[in-house]
N, C-alpha and C. Protein backbone atom coordinates (compact mmCIF):
# COMPACT_ATOMS: atom_id res chain seq x y z
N UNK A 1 0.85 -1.17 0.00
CA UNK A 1 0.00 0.00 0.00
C UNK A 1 0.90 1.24 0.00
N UNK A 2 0.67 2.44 -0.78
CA UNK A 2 1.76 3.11 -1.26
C UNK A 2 0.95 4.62 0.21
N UNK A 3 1.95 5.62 0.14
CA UNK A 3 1.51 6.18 1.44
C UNK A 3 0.11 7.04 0.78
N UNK A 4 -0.15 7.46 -0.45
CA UNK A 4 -1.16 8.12 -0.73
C UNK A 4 -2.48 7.65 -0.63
N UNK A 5 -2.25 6.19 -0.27
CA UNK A 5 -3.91 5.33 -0.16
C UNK A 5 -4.30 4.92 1.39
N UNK A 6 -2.59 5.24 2.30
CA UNK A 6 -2.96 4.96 3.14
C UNK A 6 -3.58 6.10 4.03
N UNK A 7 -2.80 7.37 3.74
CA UNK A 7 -3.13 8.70 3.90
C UNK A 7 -4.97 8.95 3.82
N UNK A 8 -5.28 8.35 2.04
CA UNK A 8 -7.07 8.65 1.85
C UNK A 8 -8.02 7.51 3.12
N UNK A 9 -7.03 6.50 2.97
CA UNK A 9 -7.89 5.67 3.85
C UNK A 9 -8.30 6.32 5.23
N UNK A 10 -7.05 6.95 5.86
CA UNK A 10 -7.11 7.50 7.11
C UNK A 10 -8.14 8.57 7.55
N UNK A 11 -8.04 9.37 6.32
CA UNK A 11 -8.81 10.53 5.77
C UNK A 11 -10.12 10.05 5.68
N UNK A 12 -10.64 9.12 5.21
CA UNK A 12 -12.09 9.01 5.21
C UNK A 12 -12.38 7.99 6.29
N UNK A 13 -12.07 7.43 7.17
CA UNK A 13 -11.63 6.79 8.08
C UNK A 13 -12.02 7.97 9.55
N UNK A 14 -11.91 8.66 9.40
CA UNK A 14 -11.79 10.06 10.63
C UNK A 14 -13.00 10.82 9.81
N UNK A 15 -13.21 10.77 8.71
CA UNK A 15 -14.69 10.97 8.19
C UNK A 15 -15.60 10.32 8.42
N UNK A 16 -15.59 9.01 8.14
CA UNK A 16 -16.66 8.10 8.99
C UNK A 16 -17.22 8.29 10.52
N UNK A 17 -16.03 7.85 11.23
CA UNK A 17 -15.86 8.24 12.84
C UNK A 17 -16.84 9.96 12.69
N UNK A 18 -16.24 11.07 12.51
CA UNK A 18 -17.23 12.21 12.60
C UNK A 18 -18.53 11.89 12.32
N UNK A 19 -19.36 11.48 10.83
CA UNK A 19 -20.42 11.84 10.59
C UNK A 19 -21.04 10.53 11.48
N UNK A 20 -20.41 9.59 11.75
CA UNK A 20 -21.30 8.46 12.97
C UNK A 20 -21.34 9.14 14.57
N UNK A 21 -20.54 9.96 15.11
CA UNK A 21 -20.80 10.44 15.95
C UNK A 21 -21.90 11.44 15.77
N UNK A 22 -22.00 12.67 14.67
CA UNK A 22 -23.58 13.36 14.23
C UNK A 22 -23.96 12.83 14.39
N UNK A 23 -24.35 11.55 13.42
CA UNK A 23 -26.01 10.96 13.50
C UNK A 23 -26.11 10.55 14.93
N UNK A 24 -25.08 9.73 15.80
CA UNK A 24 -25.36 9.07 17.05
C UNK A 24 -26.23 10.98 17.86
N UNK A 25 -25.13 12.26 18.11
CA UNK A 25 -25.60 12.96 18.17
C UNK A 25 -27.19 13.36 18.21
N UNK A 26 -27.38 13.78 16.70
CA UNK A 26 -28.75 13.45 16.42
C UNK A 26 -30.09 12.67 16.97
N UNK A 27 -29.82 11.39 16.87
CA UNK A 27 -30.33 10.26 17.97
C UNK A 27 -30.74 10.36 18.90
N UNK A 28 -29.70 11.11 19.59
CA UNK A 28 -30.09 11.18 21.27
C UNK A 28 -30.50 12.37 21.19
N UNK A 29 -30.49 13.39 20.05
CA UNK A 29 -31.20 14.99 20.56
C UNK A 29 -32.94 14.29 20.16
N UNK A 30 -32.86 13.68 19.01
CA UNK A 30 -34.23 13.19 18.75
C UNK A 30 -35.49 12.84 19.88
N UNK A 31 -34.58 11.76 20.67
CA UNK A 31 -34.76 10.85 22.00
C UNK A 31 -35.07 11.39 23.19
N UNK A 32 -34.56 12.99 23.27
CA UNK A 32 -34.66 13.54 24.31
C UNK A 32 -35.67 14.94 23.99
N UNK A 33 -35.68 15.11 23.04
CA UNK A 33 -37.23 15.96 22.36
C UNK A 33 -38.82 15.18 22.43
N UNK A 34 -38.56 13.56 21.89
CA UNK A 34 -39.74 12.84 21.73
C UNK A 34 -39.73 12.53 23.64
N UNK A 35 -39.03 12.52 24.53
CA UNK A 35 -39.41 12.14 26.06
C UNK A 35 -40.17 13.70 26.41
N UNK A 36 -39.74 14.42 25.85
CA UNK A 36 -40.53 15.70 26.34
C UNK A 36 -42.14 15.17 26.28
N UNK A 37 -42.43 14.56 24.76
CA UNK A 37 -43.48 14.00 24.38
C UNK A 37 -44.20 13.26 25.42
N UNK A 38 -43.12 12.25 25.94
CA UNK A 38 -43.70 10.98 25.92
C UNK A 38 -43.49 11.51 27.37
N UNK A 39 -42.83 11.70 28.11
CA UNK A 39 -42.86 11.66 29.98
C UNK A 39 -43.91 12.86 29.98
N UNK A 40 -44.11 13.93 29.18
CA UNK A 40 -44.42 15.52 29.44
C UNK A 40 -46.01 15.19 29.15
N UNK A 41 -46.26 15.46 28.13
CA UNK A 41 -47.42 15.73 27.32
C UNK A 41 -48.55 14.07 27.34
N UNK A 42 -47.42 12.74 27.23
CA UNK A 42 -48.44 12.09 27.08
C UNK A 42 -49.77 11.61 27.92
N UNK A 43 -49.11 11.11 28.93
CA UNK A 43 -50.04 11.12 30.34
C UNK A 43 -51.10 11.98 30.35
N UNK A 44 -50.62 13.87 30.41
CA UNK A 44 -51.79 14.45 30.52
C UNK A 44 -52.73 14.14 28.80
N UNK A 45 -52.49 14.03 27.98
CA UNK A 45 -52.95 13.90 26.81
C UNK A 45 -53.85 12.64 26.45
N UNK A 46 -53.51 11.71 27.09
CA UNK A 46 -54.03 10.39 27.59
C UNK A 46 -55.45 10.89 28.18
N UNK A 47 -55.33 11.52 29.49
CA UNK A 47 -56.47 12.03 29.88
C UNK A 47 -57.19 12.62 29.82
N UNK A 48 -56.71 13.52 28.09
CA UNK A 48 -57.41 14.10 28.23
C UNK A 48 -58.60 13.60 27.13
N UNK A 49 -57.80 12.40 26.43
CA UNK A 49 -58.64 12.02 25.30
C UNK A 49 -59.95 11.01 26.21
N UNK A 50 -59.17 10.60 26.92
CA UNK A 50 -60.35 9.47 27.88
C UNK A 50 -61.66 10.21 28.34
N UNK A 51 -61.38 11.49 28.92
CA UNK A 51 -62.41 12.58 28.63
C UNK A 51 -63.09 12.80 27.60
N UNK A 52 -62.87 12.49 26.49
CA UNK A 52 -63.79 12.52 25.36
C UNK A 52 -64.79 11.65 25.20
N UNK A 53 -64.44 10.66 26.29
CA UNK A 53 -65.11 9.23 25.76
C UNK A 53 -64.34 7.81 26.39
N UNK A 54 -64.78 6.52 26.76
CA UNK A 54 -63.94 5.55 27.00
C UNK A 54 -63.24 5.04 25.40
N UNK A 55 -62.80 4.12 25.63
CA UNK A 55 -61.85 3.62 24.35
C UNK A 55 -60.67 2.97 25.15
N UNK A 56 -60.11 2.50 23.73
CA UNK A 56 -59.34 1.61 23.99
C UNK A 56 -57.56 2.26 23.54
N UNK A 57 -56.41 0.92 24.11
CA UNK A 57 -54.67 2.15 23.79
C UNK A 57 -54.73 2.55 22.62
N UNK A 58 -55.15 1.50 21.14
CA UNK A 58 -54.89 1.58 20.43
C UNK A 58 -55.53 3.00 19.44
N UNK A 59 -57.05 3.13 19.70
CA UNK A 59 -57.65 4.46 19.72
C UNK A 59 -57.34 5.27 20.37
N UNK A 60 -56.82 5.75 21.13
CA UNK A 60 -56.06 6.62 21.84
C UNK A 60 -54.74 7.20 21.50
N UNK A 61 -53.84 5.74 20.56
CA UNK A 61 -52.97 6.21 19.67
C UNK A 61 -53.60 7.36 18.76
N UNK A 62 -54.43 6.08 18.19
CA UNK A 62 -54.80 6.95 16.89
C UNK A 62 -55.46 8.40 17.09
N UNK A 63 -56.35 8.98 17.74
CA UNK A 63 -57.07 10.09 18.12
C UNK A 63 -55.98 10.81 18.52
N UNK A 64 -54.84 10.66 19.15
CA UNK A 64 -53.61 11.66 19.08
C UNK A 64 -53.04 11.91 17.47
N UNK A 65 -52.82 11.04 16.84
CA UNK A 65 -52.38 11.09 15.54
C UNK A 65 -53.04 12.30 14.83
N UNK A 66 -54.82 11.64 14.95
CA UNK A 66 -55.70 12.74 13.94
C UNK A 66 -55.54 13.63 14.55
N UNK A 67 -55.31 14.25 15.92
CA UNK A 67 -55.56 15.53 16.36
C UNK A 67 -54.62 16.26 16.21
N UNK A 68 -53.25 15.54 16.14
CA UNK A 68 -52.19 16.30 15.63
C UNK A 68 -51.42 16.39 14.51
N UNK A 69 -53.12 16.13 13.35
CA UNK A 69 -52.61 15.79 12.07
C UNK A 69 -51.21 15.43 11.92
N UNK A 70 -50.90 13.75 12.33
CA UNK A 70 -49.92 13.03 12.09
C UNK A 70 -48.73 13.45 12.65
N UNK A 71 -48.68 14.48 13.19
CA UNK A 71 -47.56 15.19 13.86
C UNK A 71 -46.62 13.77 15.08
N UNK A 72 -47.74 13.35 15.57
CA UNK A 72 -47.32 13.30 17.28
C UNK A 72 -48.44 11.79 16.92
N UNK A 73 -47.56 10.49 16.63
CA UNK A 73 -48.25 9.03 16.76
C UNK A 73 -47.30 8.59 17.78
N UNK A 74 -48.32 8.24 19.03
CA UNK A 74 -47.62 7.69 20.04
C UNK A 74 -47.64 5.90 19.80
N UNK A 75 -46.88 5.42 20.18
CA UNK A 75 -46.92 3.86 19.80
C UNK A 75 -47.83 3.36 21.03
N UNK A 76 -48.10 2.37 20.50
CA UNK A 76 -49.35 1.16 21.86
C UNK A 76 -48.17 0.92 22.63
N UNK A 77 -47.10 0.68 22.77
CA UNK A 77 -46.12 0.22 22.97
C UNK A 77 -45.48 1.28 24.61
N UNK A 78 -46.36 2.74 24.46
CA UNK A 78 -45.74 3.60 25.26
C UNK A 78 -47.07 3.67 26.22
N UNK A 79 -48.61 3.64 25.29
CA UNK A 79 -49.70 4.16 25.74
C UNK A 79 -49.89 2.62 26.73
N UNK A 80 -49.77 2.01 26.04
CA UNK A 80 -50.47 0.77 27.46
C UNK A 80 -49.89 0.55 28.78
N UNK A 81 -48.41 0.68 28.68
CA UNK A 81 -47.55 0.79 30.40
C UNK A 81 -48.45 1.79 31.17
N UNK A 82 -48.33 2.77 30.28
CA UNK A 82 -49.30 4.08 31.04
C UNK A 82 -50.56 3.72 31.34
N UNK A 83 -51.40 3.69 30.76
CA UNK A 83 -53.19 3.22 30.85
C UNK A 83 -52.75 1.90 32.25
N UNK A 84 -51.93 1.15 31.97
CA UNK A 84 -51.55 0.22 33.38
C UNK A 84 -51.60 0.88 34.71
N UNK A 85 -50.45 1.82 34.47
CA UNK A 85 -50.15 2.97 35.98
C UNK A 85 -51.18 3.75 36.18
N UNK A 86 -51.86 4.33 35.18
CA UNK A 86 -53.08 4.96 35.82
C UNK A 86 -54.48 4.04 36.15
N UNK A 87 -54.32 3.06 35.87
CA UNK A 87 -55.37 2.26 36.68
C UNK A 87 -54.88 1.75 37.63
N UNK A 88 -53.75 1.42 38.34
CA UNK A 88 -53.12 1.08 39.52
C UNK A 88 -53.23 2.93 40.27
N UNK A 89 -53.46 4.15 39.59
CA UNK A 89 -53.61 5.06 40.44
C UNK A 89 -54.91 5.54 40.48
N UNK A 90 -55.50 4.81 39.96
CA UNK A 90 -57.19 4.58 40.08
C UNK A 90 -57.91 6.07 39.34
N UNK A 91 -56.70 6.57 38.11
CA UNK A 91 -57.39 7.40 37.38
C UNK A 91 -58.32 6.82 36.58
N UNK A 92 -58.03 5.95 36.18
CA UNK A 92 -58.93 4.89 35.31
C UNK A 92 -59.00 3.43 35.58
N UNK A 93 -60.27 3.35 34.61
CA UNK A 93 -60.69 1.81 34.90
C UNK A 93 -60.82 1.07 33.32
N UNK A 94 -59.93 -0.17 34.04
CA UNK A 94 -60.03 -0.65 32.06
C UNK A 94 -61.08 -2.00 32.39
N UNK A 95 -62.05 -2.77 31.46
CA UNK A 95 -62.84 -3.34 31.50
C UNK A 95 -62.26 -4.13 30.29
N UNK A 96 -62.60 -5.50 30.27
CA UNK A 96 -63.04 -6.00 29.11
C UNK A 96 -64.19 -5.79 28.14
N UNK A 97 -64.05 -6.08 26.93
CA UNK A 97 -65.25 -5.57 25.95
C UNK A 97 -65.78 -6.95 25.99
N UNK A 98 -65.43 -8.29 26.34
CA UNK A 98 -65.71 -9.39 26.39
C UNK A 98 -64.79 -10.45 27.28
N UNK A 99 -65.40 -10.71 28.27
CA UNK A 99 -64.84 -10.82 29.54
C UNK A 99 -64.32 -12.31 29.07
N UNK A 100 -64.55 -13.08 28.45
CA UNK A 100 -64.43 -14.74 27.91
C UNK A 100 -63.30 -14.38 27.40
N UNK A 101 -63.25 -13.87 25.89
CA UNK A 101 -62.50 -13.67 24.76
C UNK A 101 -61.38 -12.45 25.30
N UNK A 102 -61.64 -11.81 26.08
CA UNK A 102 -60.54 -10.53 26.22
C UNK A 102 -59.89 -9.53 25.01
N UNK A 103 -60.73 -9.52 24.61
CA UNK A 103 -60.34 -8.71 22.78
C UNK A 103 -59.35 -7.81 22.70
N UNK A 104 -60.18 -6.83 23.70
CA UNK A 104 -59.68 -5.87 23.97
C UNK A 104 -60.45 -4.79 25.43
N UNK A 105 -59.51 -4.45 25.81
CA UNK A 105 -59.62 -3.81 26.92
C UNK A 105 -60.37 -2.01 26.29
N UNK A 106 -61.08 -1.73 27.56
CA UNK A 106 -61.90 -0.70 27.11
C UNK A 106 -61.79 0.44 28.46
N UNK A 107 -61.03 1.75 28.42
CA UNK A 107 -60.67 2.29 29.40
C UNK A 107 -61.66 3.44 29.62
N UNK A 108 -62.10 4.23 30.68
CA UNK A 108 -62.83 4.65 31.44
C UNK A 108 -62.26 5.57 32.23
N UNK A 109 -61.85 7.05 32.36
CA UNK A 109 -61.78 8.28 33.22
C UNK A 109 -62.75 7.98 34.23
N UNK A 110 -62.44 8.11 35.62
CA UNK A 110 -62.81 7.84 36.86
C UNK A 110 -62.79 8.83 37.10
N UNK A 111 -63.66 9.83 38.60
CA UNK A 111 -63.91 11.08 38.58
C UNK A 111 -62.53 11.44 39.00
N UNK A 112 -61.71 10.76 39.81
CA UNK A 112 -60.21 11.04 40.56
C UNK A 112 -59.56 11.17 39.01
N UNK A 113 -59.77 10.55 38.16
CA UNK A 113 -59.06 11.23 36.74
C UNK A 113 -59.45 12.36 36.05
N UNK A 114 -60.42 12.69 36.21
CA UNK A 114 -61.79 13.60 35.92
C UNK A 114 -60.53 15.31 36.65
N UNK A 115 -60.44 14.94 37.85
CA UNK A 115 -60.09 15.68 38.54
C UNK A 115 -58.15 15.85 38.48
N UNK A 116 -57.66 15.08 37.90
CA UNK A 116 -56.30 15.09 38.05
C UNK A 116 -56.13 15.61 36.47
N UNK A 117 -56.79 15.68 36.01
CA UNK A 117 -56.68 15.90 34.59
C UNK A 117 -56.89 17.55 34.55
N UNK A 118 -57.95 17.80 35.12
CA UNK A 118 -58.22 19.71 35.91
C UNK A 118 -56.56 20.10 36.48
N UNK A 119 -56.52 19.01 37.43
CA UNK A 119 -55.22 19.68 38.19
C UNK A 119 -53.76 19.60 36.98
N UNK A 120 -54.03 18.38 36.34
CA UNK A 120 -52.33 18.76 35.74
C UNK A 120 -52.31 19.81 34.18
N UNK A 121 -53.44 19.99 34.07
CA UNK A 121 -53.66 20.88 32.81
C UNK A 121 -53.54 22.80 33.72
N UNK A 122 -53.77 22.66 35.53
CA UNK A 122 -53.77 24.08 36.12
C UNK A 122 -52.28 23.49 36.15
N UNK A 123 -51.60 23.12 36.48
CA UNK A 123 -50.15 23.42 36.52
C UNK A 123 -49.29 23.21 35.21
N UNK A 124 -49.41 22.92 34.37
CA UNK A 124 -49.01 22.71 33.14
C UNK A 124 -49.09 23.81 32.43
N UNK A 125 -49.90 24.60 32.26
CA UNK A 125 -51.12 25.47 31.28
C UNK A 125 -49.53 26.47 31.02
N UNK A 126 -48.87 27.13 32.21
CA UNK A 126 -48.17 28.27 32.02
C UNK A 126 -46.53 27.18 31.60
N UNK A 127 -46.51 26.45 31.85
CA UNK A 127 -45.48 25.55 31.46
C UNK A 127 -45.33 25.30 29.99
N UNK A 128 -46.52 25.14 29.48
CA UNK A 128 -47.00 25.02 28.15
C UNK A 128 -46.41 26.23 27.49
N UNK A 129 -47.31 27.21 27.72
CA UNK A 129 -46.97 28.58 27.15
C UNK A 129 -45.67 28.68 26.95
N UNK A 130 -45.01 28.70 27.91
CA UNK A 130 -43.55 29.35 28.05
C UNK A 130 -42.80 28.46 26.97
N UNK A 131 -42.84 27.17 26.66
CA UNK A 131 -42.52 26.06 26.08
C UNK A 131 -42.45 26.81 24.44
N UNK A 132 -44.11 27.01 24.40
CA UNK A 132 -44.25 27.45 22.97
C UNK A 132 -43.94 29.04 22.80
N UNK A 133 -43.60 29.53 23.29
CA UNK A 133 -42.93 30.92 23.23
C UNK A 133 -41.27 30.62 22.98
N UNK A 134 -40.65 30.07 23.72
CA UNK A 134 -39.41 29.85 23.91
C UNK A 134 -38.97 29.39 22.29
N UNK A 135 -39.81 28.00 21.97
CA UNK A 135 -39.55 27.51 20.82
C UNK A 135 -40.23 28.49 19.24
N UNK A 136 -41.25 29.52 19.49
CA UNK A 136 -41.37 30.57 18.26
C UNK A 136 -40.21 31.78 18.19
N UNK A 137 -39.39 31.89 19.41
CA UNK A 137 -38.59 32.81 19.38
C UNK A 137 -37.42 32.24 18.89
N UNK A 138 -37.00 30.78 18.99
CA UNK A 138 -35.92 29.99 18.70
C UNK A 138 -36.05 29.85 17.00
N UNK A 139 -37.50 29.21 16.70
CA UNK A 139 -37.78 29.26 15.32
C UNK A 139 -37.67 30.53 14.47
N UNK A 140 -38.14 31.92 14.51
CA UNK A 140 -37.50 32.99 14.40
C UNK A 140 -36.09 33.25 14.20
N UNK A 141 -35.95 33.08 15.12
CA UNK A 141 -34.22 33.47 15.24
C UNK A 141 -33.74 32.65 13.90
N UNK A 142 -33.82 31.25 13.98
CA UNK A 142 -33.23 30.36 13.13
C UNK A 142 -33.60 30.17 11.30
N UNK A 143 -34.96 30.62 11.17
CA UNK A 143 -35.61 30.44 10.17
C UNK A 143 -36.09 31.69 9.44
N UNK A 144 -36.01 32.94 10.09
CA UNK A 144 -36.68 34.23 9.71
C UNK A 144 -35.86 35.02 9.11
């Protein structure tokens, strides 16, 4: 190997290494934007759709989806641990739709959810704001 190939090798070699650390980068900024989602917003968002109506994780995905025209699809995968913990905190109650067959489970806002859903939307509300202010002044700055 003559030194000019070993030189390019090295060279794109320390190019690789960089743009795999970006994307890894990337990744974890992704990961830590969508937990805003998923620890922040989903829970109360959960409750607030159960308020609309009982239903089930998988409608609950979806009714976030349509409401945030496709923006924001939470997976069954995140929504059912949750719908678990809040029926162990007796915000809700999940039922079978067929107690034999177990199809599917059918969840229910309890008035203690009724009411925690009031309370985390009064402490949230200015949390919110500031959130979406912070990020139109950031978007501005960056895009305007």
């Amino acid at each position: 190997m003559n030194e000019d190939t070993a030189a390019e090798e090295k060279r794109l070699y320390e190019e690789y290494k960089n743009k795999l650390g970006e994307l890894k980068k990337v990744e974890t900024e992704k990961k830590a934007v969508g937990q805003v989602f998923t620890k922040g917003l989903l829970p109360l968002y959960v409750l607030f759709i159960l308020s609309l109506g009982p239903t089930n994780g998988n409608d609950i995905a979806t009714q976030i989806g349509e409401r945030t025209k496709g923006l924001w699809i939470p997976s069954t995968g995140g929504i059912y641990p949750l719908l678990k913990k809040l029926e162990k905190q007796k915000l809700v109650v999940g039922k079978w739709d067929d107690s034999k067959n177990k199809i599917q489970k059918i969840y229910t806002l309890t008035n203690s959810g009724f009411k925690e859903l009031e309370n985390k939307k009064g402490l949230l509300r200015n949390k919110i704001e500031e959130a979406l202010e912070v990020f139109n002044i950031v978007y501005n700055d960056l895009y305007k």
